[in-house]
N, C-alpha and C. Protein backbone atom coordinates (compact mmCIF):
# COMPACT_ATOMS: atom_id res chain seq x y z
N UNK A 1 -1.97 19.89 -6.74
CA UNK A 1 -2.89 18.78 -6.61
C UNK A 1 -2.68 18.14 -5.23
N UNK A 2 -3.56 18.20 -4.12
CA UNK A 2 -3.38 17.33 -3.26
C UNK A 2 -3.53 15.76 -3.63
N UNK A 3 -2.21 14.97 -2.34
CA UNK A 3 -2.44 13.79 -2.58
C UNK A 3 -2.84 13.18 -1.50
N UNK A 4 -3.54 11.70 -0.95
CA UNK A 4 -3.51 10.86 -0.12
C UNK A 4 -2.82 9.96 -0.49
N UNK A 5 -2.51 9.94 1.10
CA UNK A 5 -1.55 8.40 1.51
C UNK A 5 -2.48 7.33 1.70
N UNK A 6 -2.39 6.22 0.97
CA UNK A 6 -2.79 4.88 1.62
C UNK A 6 -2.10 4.03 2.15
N UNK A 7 -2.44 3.46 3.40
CA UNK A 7 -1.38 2.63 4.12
C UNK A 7 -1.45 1.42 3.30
N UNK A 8 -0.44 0.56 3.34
CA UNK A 8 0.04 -0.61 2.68
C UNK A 8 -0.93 -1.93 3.61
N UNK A 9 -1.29 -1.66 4.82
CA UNK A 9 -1.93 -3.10 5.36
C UNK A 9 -3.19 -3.03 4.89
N UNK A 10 -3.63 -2.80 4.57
CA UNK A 10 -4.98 -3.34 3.24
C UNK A 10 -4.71 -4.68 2.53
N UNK A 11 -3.49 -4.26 1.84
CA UNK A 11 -3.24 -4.96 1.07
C UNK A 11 -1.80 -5.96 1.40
N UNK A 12 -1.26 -6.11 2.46
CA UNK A 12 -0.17 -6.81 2.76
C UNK A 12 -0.79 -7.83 4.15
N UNK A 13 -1.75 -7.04 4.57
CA UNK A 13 -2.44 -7.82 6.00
C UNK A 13 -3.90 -8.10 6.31
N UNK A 14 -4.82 -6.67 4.77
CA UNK A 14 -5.94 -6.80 5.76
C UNK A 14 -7.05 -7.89 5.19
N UNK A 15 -6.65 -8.46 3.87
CA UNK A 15 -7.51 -9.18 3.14
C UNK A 15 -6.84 -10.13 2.34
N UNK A 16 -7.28 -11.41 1.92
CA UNK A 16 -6.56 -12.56 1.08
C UNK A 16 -6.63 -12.23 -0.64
N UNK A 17 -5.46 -12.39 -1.06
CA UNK A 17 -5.11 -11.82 -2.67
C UNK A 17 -6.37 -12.78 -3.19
N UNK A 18 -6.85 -12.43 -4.23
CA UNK A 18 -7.16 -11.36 -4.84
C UNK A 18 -8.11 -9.79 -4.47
N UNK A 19 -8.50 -10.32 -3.31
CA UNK A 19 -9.33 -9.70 -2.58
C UNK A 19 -8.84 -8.16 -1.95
N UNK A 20 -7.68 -8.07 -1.93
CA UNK A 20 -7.01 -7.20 -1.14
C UNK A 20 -6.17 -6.39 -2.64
N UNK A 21 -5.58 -6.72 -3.33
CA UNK A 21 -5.36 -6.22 -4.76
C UNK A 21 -6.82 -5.10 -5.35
N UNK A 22 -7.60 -5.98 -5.41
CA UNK A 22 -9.03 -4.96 -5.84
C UNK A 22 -9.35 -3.79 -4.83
N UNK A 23 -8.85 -4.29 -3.60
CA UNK A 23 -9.40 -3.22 -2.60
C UNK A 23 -8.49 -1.67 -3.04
N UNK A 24 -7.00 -2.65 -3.09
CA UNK A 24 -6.72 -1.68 -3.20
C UNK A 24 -6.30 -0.42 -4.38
N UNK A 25 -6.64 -1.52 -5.34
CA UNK A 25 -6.98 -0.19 -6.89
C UNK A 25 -8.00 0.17 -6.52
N UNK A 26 -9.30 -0.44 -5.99
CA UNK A 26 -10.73 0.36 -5.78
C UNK A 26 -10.44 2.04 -5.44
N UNK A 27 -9.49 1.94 -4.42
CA UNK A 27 -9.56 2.80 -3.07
C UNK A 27 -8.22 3.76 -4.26
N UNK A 28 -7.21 3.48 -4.81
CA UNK A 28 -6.71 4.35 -5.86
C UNK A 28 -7.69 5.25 -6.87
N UNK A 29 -8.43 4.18 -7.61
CA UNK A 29 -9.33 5.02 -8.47
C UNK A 29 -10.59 6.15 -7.45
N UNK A 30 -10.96 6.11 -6.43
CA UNK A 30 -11.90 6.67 -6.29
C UNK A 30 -11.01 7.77 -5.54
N UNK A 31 -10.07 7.39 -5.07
CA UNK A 31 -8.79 8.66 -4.51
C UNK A 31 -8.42 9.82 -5.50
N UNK A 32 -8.18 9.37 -7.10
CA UNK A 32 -8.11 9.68 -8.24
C UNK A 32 -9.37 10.61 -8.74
N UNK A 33 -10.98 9.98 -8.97
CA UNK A 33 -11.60 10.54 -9.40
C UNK A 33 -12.33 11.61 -8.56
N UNK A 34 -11.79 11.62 -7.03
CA UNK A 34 -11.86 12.87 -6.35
C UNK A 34 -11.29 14.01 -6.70
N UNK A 35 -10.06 13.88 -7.64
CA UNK A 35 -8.91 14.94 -8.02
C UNK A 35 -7.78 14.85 -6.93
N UNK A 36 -7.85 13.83 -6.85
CA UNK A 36 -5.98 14.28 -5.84
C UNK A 36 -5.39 12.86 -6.43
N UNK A 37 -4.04 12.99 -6.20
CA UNK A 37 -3.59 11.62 -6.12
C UNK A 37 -3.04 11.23 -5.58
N UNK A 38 -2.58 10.02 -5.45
CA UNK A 38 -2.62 8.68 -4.13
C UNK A 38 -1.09 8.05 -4.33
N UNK A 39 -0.62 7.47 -3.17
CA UNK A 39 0.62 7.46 -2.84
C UNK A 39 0.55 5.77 -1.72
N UNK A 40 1.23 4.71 -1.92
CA UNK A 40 0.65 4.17 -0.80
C UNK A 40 1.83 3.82 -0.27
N UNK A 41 1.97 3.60 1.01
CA UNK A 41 2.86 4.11 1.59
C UNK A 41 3.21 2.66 2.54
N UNK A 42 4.36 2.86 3.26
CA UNK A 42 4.54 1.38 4.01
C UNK A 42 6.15 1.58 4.38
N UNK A 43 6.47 0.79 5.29
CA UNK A 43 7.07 1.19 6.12
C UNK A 43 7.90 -0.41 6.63
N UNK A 44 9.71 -0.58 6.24
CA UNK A 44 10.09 -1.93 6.62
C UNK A 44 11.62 -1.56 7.21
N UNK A 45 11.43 -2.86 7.81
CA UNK A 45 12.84 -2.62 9.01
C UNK A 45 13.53 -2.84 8.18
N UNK A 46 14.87 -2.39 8.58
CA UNK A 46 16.41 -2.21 7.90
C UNK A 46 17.25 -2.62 8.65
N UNK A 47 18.30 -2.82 8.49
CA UNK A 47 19.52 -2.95 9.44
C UNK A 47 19.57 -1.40 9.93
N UNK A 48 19.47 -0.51 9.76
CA UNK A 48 19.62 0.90 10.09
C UNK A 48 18.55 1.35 10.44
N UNK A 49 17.33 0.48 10.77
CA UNK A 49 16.20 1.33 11.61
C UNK A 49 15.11 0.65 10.59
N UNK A 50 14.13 1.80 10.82
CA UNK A 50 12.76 1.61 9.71
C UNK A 50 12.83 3.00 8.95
N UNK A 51 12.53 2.39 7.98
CA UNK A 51 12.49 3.17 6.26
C UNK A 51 11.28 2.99 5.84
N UNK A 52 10.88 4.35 5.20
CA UNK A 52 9.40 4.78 5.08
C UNK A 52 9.58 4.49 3.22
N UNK A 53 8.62 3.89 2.74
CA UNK A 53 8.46 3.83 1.14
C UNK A 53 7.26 3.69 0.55
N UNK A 54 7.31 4.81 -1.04
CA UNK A 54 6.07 4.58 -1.55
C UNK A 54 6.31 3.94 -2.61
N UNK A 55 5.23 3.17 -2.89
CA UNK A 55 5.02 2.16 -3.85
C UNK A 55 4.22 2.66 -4.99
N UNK A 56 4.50 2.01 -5.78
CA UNK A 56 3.50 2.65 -7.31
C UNK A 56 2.75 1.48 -7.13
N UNK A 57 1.82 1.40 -8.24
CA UNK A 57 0.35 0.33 -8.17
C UNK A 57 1.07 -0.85 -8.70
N UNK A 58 2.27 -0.97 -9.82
CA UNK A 58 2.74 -2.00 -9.99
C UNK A 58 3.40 -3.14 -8.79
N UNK A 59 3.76 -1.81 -7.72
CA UNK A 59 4.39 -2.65 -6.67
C UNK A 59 3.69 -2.92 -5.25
N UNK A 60 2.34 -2.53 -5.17
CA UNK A 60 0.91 -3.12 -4.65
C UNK A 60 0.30 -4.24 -5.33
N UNK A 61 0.55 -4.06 -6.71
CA UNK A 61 0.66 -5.57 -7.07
C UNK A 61 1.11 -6.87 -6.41
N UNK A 62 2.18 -6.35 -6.66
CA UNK A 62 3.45 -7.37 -6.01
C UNK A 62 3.10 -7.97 -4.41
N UNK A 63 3.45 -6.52 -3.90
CA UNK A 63 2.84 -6.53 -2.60
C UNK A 63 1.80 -7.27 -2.05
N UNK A 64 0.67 -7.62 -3.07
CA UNK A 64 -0.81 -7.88 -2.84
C UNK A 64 -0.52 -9.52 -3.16
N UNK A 65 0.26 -10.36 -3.32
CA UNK A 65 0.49 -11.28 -3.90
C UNK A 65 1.81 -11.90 -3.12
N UNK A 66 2.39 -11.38 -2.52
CA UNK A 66 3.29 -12.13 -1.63
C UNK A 66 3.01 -12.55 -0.19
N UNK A 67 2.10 -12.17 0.24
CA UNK A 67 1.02 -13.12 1.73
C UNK A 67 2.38 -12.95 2.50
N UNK A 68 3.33 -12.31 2.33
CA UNK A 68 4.28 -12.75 4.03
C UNK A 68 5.00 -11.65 4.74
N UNK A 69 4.42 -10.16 3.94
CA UNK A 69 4.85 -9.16 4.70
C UNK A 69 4.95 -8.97 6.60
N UNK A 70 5.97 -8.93 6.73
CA UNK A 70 6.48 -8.41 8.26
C UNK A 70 6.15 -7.01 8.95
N UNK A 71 4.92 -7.51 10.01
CA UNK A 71 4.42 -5.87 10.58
C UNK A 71 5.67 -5.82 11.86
N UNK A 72 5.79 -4.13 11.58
CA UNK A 72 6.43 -3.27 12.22
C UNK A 72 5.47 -2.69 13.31
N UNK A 73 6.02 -1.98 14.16
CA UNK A 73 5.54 -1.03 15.05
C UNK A 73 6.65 -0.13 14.97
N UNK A 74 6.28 1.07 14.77
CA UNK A 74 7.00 2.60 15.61
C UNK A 74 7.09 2.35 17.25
C-alpha cells in the first residue's frame, strides 16, 4: 500500500484550531479514500540535533490545539 506524508504545518502553523484540525483529518480521509495511507510527519529540535516524527491523528489532535509549536529550518 503506498503511503503519503503530510507535513505537520497545516496544522501547527497554517490555520487557527479548529480550523486547522478539520483541515487536517479532511486531507487524511481523502489521502485514505484514494487507497494509500497517510503518515504526518514533523520535525523538532533536540539537544542532539533535529528529530524527524510521525504522529498518529490522535497526536494532530493535540498538535492542532496547542497554538505554540516552534518552526525549524534544515
Amino acid at each position: 500500500m503506498p503511503t503519503v506524508a503530510l507535513e505537520s504545518t497545516v496544522t501547527s502553523h497554517g490555520l487557527p484550531y479548529p480550523h486547522n484540525l478539520r483541515l487536517a483529518l479532511r486531507l487524511e480521509e481523502l489521502v485514505r479514500a484514494g487507497g494509500a495511507a497517510c503518515q504526518t510527519l514533523t520535525r523538532q529540535l533536540t539537544d542532539a540535533g533535529i528529530a524527524s516524527a510521525v504522529y498518529t491523528s490522535s497526536r494532530v489532535f493535540a498538535l492542532s490545539q496547542h497554538g505554540r509549536a516552534e518552526k525549524t529550518e534544515l
